[in-house]
C-alpha atoms as a PDB file:
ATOM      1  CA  UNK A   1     165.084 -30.952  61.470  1.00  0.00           C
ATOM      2  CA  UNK A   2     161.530 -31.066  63.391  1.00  0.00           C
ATOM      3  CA  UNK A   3     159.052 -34.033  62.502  1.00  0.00           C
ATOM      4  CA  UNK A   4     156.479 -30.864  61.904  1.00  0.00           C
ATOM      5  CA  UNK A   5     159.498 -29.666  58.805  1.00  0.00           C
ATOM      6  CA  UNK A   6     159.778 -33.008  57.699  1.00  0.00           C
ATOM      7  CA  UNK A   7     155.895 -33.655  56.994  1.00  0.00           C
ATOM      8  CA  UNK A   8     156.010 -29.990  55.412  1.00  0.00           C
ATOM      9  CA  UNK A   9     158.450 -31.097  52.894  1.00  0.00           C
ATOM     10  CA  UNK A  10     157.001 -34.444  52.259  1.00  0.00           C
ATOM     11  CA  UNK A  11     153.560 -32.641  51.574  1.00  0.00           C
ATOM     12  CA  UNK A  12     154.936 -30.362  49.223  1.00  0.00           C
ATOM     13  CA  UNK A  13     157.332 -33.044  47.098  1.00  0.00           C
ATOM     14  CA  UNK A  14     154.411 -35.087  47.029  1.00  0.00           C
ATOM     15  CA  UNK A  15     151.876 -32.187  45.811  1.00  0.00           C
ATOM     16  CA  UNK A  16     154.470 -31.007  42.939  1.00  0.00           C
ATOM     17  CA  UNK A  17     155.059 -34.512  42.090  1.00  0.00           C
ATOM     18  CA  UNK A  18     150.703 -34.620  41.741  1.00  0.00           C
ATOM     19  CA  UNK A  19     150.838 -31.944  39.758  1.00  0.00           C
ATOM     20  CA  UNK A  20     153.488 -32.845  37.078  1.00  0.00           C
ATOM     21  CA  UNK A  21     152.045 -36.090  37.073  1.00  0.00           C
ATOM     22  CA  UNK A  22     148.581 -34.174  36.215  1.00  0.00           C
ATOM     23  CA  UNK A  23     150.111 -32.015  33.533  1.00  0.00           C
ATOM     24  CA  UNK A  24     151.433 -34.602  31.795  1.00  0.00           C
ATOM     25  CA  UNK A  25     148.236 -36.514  31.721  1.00  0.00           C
ATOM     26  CA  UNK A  26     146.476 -34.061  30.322  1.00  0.00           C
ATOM     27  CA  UNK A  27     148.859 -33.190  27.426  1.00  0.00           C
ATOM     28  CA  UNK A  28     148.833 -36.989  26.652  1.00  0.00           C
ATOM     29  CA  UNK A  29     144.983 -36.767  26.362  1.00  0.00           C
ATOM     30  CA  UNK A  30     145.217 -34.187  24.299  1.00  0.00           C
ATOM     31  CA  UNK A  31     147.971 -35.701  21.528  1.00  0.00           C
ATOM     32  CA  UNK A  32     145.726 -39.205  21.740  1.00  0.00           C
ATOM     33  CA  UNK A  33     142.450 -36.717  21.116  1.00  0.00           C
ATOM     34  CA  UNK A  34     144.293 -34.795  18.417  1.00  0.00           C
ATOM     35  CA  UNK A  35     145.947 -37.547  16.775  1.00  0.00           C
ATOM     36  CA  UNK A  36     142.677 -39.574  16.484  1.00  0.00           C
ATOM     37  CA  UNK A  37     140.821 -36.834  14.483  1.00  0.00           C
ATOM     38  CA  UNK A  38     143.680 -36.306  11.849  1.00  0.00           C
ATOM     39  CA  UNK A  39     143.888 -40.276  10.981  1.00  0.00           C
ATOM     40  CA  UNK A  40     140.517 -41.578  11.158  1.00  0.00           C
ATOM     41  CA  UNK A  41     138.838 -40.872   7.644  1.00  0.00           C
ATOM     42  CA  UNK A  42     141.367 -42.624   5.605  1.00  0.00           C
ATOM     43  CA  UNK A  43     141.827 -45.948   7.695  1.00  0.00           C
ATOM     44  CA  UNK A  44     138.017 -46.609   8.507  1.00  0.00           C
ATOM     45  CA  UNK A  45     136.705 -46.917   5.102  1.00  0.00           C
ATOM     46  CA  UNK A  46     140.070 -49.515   4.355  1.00  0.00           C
ATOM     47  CA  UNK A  47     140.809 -47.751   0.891  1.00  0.00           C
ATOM     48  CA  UNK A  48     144.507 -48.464   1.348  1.00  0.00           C
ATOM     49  CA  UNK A  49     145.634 -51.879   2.839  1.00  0.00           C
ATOM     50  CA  UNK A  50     148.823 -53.220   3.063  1.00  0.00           C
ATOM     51  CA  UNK A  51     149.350 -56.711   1.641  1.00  0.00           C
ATOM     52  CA  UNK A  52     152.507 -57.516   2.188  1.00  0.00           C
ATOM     53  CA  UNK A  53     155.972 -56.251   3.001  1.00  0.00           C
ATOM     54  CA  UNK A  54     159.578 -57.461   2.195  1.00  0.00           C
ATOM     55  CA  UNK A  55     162.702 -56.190   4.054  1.00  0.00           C
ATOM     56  CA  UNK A  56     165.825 -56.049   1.275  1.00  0.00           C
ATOM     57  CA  UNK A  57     168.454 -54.222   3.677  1.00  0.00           C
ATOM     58  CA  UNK A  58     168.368 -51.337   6.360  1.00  0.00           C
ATOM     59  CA  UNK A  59     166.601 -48.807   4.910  1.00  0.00           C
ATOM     60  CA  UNK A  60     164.949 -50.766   1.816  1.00  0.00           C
ATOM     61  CA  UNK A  61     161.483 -52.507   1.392  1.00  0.00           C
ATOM     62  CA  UNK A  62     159.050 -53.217  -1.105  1.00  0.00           C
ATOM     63  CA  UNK A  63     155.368 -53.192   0.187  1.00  0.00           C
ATOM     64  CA  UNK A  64     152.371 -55.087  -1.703  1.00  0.00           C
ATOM     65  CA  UNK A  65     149.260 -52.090  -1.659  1.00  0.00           C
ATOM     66  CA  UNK A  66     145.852 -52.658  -2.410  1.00  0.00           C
ATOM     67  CA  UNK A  67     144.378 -49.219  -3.232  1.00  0.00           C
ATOM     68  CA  UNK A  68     140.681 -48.667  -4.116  1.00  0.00           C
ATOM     69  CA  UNK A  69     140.983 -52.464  -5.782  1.00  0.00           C
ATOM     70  CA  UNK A  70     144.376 -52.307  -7.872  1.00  0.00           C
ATOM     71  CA  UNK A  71     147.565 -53.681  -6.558  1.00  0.00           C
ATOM     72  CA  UNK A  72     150.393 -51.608  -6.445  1.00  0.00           C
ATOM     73  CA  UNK A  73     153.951 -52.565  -5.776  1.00  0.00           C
ATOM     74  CA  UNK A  74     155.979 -49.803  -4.007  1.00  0.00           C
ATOM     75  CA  UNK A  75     159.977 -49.554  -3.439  1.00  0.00           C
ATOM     76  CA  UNK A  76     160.347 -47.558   0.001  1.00  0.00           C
ATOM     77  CA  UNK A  77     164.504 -46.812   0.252  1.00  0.00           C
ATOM     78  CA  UNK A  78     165.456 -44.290   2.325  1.00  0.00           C
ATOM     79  CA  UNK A  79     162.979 -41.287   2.780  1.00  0.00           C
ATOM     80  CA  UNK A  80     161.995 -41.705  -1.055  1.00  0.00           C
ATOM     81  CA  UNK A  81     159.048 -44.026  -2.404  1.00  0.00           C
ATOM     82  CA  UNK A  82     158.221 -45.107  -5.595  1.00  0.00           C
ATOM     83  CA  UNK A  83     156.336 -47.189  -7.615  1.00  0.00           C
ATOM     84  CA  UNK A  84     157.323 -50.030  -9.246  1.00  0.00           C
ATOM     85  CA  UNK A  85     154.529 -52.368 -11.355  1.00  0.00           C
ATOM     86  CA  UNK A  86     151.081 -52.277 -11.127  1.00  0.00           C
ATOM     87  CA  UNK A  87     149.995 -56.262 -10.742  1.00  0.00           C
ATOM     88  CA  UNK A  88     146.986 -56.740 -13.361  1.00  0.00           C
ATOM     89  CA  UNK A  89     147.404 -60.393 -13.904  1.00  0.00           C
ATOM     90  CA  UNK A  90     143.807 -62.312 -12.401  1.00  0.00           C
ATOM     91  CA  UNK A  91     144.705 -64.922 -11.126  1.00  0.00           C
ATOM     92  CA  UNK A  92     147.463 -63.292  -8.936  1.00  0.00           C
ATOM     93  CA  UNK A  93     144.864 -60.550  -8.123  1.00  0.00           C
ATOM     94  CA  UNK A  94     142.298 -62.951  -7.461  1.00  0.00           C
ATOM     95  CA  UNK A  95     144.998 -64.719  -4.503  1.00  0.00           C
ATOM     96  CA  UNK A  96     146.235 -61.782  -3.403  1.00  0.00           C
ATOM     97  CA  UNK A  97     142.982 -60.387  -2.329  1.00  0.00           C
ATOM     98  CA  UNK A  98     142.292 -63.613  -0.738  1.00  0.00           C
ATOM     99  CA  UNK A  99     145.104 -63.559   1.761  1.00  0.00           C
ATOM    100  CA  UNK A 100     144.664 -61.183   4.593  1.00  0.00           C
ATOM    101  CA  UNK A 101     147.182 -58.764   5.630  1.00  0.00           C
ATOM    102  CA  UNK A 102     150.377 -60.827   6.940  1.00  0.00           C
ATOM    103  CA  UNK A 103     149.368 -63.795   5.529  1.00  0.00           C
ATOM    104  CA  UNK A 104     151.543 -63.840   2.514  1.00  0.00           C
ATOM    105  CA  UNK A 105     154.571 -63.324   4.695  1.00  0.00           C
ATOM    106  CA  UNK A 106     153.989 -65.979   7.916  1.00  0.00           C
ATOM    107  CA  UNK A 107     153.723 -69.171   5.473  1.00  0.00           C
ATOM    108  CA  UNK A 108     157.121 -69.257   4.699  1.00  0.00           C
ATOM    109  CA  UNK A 109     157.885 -69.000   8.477  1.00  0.00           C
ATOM    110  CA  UNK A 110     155.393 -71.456   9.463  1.00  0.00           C
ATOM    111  CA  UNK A 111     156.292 -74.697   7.131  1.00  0.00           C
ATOM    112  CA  UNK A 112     159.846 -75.350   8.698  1.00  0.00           C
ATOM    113  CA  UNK A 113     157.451 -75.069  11.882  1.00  0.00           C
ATOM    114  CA  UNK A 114     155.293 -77.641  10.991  1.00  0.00           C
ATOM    115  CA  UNK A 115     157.792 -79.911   9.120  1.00  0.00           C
ATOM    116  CA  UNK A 116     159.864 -80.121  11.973  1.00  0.00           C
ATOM    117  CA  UNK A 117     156.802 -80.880  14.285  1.00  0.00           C
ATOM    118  CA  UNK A 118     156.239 -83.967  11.779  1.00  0.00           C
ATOM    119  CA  UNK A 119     159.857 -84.866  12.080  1.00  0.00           C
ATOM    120  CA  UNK A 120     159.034 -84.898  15.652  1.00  0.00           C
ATOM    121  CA  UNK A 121     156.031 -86.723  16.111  1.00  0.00           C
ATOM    122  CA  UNK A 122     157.541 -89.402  13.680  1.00  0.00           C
ATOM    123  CA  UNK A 123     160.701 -89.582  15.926  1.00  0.00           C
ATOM    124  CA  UNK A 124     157.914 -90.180  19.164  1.00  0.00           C
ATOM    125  CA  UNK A 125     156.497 -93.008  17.165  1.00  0.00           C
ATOM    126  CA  UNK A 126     159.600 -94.867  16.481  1.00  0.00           C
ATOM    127  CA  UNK A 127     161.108 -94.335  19.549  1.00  0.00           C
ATOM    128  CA  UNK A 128     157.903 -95.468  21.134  1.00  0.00           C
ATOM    129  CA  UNK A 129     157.391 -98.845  18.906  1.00  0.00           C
ATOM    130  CA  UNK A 130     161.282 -99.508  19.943  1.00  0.00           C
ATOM    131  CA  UNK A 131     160.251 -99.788  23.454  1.00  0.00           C
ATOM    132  CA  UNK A 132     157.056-102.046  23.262  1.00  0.00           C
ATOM    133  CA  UNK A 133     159.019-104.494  21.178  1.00  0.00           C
END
């Protein structure tokens, strides 16, 4: 095989490859372009926000939904969903709408977090006291 068959070759992988590459571009521009138009009223004006969400097995959750001001508690199993209470109560309305979205969830996660950095520090303290002495 010539040098002159080799470059011919290597042009002509490299031009298909360009133009794959090129197709596929484009018909990711287009799904992003026509995905954006379909979604874009609902979210923008927040009329449905998610307050929190609670994983009971594989395929089961309940989600916490604030939409257009009441709070709605939802049972997703499956592919079915369904509602369970409406939460009317004001006080629990009042700190649910405080909380942002995620909020409710992370505290439990975040006490052991910052008991055991108090555990720590406390263990720095008397360890360092038992060396000065």
């Amino acid at each position: 095989m010539s040098t002159l068959d080799f470059l011919a070759s290597l042009l002509k992988m490299i031009s298909a490859l360009a133009v794959v590459l090129g197709v596929m571009l484009a018909g990711l521009w287009a799904v992003r372009k026509f995905m954006n138009k379909t979604g874009s009223g609902v979210d923008s004006g927040q009329m449905i926000r998610v307050l929190s969400t609670r994983c009971l097995g594989p395929k089961s959750s309940i989600l916490l939904l604030d939409v257009l001001g009441s709070v709605i508690v939802v049972g997703v199993s499956g592919g079915r969903m369904s509602l369970l209470t409406t939460i009317t109560d004001e006080d629990s309305l009042e700190r649910l709408r405080s909380t942002g979205p995620g909020e409710i969830e992370a505290q439990p996660f975040l006490d052991p977090i910052s008991l055991y950095k108090r555990k720590l520090k406390t263990l720095s303290l008397v360890g360092g006291q038992g060396e000065r002495k």
